[in-house]
C-alpha atoms as a PDB file:
ATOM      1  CA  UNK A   1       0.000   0.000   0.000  1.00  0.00           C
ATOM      2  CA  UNK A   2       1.593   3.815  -1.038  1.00  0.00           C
ATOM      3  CA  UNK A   3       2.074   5.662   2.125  1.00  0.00           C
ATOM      4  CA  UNK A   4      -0.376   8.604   0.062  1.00  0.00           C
ATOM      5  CA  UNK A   5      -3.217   8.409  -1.928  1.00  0.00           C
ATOM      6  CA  UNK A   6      -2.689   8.080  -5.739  1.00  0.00           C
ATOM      7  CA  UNK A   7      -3.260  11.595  -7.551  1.00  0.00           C
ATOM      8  CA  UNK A   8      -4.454  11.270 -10.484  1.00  0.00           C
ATOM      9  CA  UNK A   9      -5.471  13.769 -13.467  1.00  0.00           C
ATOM     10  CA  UNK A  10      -7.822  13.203 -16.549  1.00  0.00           C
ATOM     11  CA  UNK A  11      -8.289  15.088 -20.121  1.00  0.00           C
ATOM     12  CA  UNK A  12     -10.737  15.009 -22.497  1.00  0.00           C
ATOM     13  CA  UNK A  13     -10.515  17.034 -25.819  1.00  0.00           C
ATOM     14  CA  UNK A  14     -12.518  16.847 -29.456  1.00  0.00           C
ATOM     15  CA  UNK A  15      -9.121  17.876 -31.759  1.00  0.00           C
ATOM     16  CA  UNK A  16     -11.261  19.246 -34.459  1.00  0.00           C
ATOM     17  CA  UNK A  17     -10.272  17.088 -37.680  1.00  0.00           C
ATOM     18  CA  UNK A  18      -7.526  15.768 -36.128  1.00  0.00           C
ATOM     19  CA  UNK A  19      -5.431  18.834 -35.239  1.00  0.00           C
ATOM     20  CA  UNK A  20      -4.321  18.384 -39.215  1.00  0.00           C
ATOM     21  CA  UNK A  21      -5.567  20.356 -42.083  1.00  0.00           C
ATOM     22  CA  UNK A  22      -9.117  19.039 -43.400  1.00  0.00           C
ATOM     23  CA  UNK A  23      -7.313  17.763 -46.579  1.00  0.00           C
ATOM     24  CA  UNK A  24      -4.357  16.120 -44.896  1.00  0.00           C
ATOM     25  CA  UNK A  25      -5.827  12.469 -44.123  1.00  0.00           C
ATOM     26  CA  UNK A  26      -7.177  12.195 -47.986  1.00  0.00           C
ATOM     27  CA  UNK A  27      -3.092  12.124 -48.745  1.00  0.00           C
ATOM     28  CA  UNK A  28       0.253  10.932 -48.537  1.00  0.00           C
ATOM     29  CA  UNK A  29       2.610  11.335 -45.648  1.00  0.00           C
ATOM     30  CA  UNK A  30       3.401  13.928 -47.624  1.00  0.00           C
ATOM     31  CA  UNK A  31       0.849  16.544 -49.532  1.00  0.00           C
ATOM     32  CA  UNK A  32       0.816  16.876 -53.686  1.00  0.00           C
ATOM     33  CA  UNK A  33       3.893  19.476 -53.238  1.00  0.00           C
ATOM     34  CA  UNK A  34       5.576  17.910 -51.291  1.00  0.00           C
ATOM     35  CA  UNK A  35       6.091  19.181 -48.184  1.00  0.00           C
ATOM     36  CA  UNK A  36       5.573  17.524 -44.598  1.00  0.00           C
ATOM     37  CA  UNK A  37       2.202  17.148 -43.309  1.00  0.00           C
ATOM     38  CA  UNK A  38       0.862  20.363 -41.914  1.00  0.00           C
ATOM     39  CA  UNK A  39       1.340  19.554 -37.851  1.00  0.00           C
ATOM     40  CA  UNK A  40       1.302  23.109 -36.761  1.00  0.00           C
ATOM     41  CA  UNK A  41      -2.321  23.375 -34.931  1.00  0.00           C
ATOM     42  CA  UNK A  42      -1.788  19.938 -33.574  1.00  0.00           C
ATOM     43  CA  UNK A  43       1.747  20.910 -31.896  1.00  0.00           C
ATOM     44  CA  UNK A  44      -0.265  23.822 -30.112  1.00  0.00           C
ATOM     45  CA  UNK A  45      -2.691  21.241 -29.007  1.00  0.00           C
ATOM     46  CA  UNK A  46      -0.507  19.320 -27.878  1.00  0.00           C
ATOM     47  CA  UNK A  47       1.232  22.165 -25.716  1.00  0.00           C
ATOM     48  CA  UNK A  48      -1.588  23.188 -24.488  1.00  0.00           C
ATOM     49  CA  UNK A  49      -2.586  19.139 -23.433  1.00  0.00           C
ATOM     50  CA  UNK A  50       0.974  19.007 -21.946  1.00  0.00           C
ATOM     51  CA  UNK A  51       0.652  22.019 -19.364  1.00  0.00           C
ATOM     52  CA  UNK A  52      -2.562  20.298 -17.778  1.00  0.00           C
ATOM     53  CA  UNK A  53      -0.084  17.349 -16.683  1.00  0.00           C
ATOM     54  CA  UNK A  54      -2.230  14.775 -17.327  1.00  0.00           C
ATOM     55  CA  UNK A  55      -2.172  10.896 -16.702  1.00  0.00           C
ATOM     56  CA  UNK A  56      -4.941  10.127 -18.978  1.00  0.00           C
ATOM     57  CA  UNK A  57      -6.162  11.334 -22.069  1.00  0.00           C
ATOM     58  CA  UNK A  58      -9.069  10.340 -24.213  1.00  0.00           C
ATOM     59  CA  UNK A  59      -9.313  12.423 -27.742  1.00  0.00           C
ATOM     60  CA  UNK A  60     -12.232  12.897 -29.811  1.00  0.00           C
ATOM     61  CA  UNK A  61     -12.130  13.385 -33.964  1.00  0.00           C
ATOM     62  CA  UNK A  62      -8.290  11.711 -34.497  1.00  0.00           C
ATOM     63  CA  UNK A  63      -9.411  11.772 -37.609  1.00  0.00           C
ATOM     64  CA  UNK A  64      -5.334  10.830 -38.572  1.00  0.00           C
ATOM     65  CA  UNK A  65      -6.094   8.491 -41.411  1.00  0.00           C
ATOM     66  CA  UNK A  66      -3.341   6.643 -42.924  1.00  0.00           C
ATOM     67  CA  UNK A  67      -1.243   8.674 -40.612  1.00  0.00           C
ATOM     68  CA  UNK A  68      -2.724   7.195 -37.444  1.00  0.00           C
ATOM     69  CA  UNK A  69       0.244   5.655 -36.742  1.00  0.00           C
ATOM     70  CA  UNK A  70       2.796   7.992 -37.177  1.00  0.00           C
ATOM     71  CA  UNK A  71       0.429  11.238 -35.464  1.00  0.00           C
ATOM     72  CA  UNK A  72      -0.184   8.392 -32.449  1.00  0.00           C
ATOM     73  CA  UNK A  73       3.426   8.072 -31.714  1.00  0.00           C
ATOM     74  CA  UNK A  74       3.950  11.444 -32.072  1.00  0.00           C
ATOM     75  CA  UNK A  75       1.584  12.315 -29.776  1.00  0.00           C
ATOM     76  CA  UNK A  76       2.745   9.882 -27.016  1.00  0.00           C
ATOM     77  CA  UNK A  77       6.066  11.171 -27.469  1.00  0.00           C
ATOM     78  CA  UNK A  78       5.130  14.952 -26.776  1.00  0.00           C
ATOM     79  CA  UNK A  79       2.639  14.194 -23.739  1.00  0.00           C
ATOM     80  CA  UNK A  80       5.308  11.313 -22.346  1.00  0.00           C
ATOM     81  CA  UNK A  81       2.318   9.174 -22.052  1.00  0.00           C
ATOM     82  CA  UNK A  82       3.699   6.097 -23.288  1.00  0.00           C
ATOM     83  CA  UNK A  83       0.855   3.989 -23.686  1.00  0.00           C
ATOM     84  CA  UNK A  84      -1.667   5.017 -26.402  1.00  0.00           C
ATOM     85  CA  UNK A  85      -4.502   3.377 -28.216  1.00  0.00           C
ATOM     86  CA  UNK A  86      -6.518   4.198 -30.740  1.00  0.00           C
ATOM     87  CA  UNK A  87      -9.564   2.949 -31.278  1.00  0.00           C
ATOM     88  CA  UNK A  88     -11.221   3.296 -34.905  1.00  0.00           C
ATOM     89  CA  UNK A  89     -14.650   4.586 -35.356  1.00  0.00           C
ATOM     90  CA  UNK A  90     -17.002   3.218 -38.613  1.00  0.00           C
ATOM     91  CA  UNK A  91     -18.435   6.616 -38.862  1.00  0.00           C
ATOM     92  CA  UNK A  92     -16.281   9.007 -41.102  1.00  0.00           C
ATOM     93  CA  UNK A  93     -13.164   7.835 -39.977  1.00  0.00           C
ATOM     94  CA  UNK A  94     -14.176   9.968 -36.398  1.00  0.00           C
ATOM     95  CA  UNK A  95     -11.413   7.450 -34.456  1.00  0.00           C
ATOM     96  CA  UNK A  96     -10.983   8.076 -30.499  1.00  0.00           C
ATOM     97  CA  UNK A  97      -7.579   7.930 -28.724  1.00  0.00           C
ATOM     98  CA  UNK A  98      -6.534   6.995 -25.450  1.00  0.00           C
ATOM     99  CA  UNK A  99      -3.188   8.366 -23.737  1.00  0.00           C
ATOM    100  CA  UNK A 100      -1.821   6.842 -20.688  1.00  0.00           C
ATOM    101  CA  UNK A 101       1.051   8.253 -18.426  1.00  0.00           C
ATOM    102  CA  UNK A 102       1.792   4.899 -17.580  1.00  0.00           C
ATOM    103  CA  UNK A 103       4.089   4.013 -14.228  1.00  0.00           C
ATOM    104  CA  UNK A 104       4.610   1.608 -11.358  1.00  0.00           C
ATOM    105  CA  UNK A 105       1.577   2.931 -10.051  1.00  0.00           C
ATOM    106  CA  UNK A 106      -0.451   2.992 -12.465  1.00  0.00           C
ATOM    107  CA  UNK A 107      -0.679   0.269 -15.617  1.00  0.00           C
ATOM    108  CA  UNK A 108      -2.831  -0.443 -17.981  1.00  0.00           C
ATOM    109  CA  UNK A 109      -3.983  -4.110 -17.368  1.00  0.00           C
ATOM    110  CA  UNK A 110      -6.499  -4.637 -20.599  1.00  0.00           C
ATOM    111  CA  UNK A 111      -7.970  -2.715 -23.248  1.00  0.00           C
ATOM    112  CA  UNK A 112     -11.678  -3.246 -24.848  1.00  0.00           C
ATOM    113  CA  UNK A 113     -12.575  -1.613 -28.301  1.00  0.00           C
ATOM    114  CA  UNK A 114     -16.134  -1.541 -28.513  1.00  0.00           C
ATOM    115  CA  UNK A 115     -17.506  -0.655 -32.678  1.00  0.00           C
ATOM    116  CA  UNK A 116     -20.986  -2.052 -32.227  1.00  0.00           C
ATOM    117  CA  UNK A 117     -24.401  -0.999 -32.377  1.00  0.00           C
ATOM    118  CA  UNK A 118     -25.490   2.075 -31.020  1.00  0.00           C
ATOM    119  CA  UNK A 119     -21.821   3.201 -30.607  1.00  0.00           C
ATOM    120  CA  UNK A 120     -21.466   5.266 -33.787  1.00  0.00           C
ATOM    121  CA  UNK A 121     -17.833   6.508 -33.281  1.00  0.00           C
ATOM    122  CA  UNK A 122     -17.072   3.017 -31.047  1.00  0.00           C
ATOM    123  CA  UNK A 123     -16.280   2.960 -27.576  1.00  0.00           C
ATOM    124  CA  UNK A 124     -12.648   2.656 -25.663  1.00  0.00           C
ATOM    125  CA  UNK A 125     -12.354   0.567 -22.498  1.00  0.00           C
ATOM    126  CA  UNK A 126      -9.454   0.681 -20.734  1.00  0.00           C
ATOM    127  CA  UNK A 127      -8.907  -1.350 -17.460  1.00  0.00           C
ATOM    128  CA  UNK A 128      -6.436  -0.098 -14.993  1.00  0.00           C
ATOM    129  CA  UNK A 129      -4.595  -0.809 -11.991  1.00  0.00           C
ATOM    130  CA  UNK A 130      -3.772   1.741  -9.621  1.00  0.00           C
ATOM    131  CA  UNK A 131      -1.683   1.517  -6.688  1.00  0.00           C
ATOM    132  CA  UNK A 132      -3.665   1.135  -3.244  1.00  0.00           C
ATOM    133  CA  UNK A 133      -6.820   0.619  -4.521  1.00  0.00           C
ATOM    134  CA  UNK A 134      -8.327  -3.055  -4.508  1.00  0.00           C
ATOM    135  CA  UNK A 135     -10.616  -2.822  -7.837  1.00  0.00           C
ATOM    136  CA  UNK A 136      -9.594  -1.481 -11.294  1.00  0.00           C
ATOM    137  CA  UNK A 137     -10.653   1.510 -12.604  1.00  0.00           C
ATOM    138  CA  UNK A 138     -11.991   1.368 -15.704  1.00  0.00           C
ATOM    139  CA  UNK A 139     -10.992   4.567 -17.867  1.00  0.00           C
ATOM    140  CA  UNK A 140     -13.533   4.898 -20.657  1.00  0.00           C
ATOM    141  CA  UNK A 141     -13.690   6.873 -24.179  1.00  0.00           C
ATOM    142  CA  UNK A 142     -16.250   8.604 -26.342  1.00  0.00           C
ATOM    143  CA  UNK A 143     -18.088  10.644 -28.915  1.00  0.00           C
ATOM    144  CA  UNK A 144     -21.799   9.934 -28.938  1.00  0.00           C
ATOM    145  CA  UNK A 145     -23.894  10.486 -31.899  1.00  0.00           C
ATOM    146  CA  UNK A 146     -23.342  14.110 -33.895  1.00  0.00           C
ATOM    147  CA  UNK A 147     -27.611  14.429 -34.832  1.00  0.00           C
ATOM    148  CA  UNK A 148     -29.755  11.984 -33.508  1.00  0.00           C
ATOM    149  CA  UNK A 149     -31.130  12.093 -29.815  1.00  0.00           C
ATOM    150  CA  UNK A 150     -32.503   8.404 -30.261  1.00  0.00           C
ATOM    151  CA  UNK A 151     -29.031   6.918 -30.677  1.00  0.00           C
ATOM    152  CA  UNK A 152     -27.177   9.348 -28.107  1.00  0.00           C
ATOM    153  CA  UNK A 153     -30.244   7.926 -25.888  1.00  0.00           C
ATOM    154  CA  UNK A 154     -29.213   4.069 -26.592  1.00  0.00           C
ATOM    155  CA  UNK A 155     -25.783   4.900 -26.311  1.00  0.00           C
ATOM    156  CA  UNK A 156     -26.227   6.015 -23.005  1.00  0.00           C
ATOM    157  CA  UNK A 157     -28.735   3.223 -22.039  1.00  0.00           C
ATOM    158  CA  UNK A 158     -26.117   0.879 -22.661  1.00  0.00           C
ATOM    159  CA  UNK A 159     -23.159   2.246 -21.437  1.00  0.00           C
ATOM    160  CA  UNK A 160     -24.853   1.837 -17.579  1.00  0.00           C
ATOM    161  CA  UNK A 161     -24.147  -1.653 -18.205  1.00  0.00           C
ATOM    162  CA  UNK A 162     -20.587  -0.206 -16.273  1.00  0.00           C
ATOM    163  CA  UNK A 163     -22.486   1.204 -13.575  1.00  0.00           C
ATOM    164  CA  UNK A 164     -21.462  -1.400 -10.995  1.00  0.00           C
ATOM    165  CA  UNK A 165     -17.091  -0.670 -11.771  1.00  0.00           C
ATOM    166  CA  UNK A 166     -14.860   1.616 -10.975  1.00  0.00           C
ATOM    167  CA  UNK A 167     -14.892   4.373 -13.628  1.00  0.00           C
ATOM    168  CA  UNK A 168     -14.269   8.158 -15.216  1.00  0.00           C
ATOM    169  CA  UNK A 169     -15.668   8.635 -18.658  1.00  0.00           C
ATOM    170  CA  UNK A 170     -14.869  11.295 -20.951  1.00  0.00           C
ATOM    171  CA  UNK A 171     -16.943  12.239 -23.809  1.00  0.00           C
ATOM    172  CA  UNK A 172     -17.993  14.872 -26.222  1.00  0.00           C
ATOM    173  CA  UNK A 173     -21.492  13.987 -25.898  1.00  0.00           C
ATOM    174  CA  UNK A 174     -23.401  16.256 -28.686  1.00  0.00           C
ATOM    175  CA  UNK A 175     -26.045  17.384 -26.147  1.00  0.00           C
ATOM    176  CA  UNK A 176     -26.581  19.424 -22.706  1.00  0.00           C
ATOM    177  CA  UNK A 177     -26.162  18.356 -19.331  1.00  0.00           C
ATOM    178  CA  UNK A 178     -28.538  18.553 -16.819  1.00  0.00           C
ATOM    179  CA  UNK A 179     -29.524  21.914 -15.491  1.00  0.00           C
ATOM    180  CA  UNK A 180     -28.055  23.436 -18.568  1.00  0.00           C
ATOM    181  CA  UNK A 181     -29.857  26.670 -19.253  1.00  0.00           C
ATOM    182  CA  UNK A 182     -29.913  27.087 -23.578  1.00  0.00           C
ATOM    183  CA  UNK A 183     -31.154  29.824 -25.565  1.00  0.00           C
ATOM    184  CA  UNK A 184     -30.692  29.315 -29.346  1.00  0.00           C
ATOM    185  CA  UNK A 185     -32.115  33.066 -30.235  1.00  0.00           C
ATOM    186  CA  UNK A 186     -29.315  34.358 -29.312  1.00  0.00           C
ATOM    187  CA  UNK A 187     -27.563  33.284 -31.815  1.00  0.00           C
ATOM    188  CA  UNK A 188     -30.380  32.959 -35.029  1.00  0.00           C
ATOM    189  CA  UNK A 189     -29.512  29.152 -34.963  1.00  0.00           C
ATOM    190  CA  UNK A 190     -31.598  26.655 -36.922  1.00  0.00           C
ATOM    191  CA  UNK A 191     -34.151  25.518 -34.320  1.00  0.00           C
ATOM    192  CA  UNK A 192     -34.484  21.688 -35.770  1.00  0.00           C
ATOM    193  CA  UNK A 193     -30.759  21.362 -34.619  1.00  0.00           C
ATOM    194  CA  UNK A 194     -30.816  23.222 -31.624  1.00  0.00           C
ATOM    195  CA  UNK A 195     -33.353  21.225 -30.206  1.00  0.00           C
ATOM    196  CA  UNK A 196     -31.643  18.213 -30.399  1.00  0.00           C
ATOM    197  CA  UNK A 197     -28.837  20.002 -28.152  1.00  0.00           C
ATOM    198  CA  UNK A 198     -30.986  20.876 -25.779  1.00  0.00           C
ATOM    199  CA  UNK A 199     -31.885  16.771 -25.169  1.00  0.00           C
ATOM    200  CA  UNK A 200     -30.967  16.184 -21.120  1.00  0.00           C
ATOM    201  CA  UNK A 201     -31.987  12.696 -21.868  1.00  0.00           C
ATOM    202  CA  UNK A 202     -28.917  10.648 -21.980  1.00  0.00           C
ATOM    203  CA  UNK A 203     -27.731  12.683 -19.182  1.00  0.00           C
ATOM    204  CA  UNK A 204     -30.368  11.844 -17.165  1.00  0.00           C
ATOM    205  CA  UNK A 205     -30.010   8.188 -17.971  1.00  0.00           C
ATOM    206  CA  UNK A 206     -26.384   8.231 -16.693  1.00  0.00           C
ATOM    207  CA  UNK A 207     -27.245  10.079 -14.010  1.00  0.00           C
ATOM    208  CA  UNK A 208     -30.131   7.634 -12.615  1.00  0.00           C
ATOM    209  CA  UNK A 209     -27.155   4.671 -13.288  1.00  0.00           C
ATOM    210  CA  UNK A 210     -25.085   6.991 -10.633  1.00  0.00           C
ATOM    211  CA  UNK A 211     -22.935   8.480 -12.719  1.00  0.00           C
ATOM    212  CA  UNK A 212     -21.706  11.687 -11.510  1.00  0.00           C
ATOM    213  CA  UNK A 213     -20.855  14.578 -13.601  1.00  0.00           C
ATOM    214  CA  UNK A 214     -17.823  16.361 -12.114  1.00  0.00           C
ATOM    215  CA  UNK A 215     -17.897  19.756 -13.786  1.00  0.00           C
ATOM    216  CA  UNK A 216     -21.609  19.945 -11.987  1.00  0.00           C
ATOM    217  CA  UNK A 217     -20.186  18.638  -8.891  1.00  0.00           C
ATOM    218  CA  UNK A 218     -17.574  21.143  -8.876  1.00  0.00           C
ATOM    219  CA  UNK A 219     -20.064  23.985  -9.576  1.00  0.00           C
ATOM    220  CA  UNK A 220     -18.090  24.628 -12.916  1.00  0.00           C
ATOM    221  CA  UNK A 221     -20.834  25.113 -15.743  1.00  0.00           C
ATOM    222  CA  UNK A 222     -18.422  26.517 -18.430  1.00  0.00           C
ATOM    223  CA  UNK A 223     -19.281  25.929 -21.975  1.00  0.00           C
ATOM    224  CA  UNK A 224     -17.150  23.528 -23.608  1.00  0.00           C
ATOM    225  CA  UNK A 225     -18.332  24.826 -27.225  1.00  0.00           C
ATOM    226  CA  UNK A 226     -19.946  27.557 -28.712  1.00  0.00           C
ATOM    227  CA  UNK A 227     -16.949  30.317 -28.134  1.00  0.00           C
ATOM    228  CA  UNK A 228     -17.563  31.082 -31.856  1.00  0.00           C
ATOM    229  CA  UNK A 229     -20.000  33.646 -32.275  1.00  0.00           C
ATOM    230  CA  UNK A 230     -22.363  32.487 -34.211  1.00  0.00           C
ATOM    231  CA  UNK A 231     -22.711  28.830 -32.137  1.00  0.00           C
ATOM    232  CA  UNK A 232     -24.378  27.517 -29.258  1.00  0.00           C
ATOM    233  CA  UNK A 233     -22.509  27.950 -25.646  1.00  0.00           C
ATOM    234  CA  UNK A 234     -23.508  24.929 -23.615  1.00  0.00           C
ATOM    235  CA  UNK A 235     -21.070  21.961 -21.455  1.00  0.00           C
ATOM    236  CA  UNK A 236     -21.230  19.159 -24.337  1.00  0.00           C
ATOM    237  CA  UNK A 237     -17.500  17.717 -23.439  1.00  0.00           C
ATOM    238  CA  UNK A 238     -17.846  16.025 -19.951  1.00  0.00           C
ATOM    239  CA  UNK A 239     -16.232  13.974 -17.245  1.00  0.00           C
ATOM    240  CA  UNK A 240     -18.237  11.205 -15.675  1.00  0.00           C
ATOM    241  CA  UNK A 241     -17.286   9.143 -12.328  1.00  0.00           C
ATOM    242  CA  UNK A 242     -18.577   6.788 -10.127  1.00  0.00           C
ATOM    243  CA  UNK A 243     -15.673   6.784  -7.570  1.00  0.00           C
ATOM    244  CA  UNK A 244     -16.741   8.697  -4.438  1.00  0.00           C
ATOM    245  CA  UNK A 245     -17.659  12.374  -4.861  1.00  0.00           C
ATOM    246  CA  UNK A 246     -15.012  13.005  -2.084  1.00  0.00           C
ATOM    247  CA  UNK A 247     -12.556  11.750  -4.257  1.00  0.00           C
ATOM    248  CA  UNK A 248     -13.051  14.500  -6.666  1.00  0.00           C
ATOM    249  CA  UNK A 249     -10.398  17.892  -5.477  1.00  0.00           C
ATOM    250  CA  UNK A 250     -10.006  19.560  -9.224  1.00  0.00           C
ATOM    251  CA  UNK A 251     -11.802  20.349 -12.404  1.00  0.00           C
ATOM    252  CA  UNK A 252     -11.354  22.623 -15.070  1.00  0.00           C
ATOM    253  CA  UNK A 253     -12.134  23.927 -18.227  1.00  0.00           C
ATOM    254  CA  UNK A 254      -9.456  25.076 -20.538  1.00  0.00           C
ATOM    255  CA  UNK A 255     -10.085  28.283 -22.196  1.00  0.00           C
ATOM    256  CA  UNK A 256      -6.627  28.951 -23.731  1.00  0.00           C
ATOM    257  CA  UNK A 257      -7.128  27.458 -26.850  1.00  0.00           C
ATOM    258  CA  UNK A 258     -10.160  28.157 -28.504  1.00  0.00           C
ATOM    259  CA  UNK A 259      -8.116  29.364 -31.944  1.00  0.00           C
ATOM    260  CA  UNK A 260      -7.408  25.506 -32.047  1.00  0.00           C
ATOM    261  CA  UNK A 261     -10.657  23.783 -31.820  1.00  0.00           C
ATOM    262  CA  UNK A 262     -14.088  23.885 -31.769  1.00  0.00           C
ATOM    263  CA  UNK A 263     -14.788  22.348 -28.393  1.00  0.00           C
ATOM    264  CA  UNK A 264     -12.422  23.366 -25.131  1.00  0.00           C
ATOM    265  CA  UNK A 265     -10.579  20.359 -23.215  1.00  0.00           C
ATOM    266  CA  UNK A 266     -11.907  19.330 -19.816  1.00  0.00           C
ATOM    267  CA  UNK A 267      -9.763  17.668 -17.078  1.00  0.00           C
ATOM    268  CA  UNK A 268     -10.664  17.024 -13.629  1.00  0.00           C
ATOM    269  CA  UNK A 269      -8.245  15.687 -10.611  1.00  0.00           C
ATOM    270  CA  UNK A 270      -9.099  12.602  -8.473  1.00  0.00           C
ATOM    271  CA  UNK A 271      -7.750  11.523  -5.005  1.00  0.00           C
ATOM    272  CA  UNK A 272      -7.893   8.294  -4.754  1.00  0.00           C
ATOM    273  CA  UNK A 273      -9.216   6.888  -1.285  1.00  0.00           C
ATOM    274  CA  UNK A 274      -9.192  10.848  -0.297  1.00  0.00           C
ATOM    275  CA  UNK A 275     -11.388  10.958   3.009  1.00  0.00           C
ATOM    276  CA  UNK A 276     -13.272  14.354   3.766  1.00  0.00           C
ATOM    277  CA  UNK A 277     -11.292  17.009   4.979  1.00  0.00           C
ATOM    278  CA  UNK A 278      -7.901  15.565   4.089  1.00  0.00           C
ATOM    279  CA  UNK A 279      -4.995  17.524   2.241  1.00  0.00           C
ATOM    280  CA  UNK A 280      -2.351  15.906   0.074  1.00  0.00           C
ATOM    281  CA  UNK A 281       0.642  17.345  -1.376  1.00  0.00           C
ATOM    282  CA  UNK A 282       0.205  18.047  -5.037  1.00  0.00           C
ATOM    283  CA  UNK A 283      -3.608  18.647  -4.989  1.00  0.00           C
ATOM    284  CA  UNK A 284      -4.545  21.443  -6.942  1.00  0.00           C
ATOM    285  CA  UNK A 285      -8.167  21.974  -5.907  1.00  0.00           C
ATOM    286  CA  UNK A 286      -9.327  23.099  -9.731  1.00  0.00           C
ATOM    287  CA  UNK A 287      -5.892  25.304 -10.775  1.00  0.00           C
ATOM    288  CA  UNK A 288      -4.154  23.463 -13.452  1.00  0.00           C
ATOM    289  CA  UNK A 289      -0.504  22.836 -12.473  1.00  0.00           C
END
């Protein structure tokens, strides 16, 4: 048993095409002229990813392409999270990614790839073992369904199948949270779409499975997307949990890259086996160190 609880710190981030210019996975290594593939917004990313000092990672829209391989080890290599998977998605080539900072502490012990029904961009299971706590913890990936409220709804329904591990979830999930407050006319949008934002449903069914959301639970209700004018604002990347709410001592949204992306990343801190009231060196208590 570690003589301190195990501090660990979470990310979840939609890249936006990959971090690579729209074009770039249609191509070569290379594009028709020659020169390298365009990493430029991806390296910001990845700077920006690298200052939250994370020990997991799960990325929406690696839409890499023939270049999965060569962007994934890339990618480990700048975060120093040496164990990545990537986990390919039938719909439009919308792959997810998993990053682990992996250690004596913590390992990754097995590794599920979910590409069935109603998963439309798949589903990453990871199962891992972290020091002084008896069960695994199960770190899941993923991007529920861009326009249809039925699917996101099935999605959810069977992801509570989980509800009885050990797990955090990360996900851009295409629709509010609960107790998000939308208003559409702000911004002219087409109503037809809105409204399917505005769908609590699937968070209500992970909720009821006892999932908890920790940006509500740490009173943090920033918008994840919708920092471009003419979009809506509302908290559609989120961090689930159901390890104890005490465990929970950080969460943040990061606001310092919206030039980069379309969505904001998320990362939240967890104590593990923190008791109430305790303090442990190297909390941060929501500041990103």
């Amino acid at each position: 048993m570690p003589d301190k609880p195990a501090i660990i710190r979470v990310g979840g981030y939609n890249l936006f095409e990959g971090g690579l210019p729209k074009s770039a996975t249609d191509r070569d290594q290379d594009d028709d002229f020659g020169r390298p593939l365009d990493t430029s917004r991806l390296r910001k990313q990845l700077a920006v990813l690298s200052r939250l000092n994370l020990d997991l990672l799960g990325l929406q829209e690696a839409t890499w392409g023939v270049h999965s391989p060569d962007v994934t080890n890339f990618v480990s290599s700048e975060l120093g999270m040496s164990w990545p998977y990537v986990g390919r998605s039938p719909f439009y080539g919308c792959d997810l990614a998993a990053f682990v900072r992996q250690s004596d502490h913590l390992t990754v012990e097995d590794a599920t790839h979910l590409t069935s029904p109603p998963f439309v961009h798949s589903l990453i299971n990871l199962k891992l073992r972290i020091d002084g706590h008896p069960r695994p913890i199960h770190f899941l990936v993923g991007h529920c369904a861009p326009s249809s409220p039925t699917i996101r709804q099935a999605e959810a329904e069977l992801l509570t199948v989980h509800r009885h591990l050990d797990l955090i979830y990360v996900a851009d999930f295409n629709a509010a949270a609960i107790g998000d407050k939308l208003d559409a006319r702000e911004h002219d949008l087409d109503p037809y779409k809105a409204a399917k934002k505005f769908d609590t449903s699937p968070a209500e069914e992970l909720a009821a499975a006892g999932f908890q959301d920790v940006g509500h639970i740490w009173g943090d209700r920033t918008p994840t997307v919708g920092h471009d004018d003419d979009t809506l604002a509302y908290r559609c990347d989120r961090i689930y949990t159901t390890l104890p709410t005490e465990w929970i001592t950080g969460f943040g949204v990061e606001r310092g890259a919206d030039d980069l992306s379309d969505h904001r990343p998320v990362w939240a801190e967890l104590t593990i086996g923190q008791e109430p009231g305790e303090e442990h060196e190297g909390q941060t208590h929501g500041e990103a160190r």
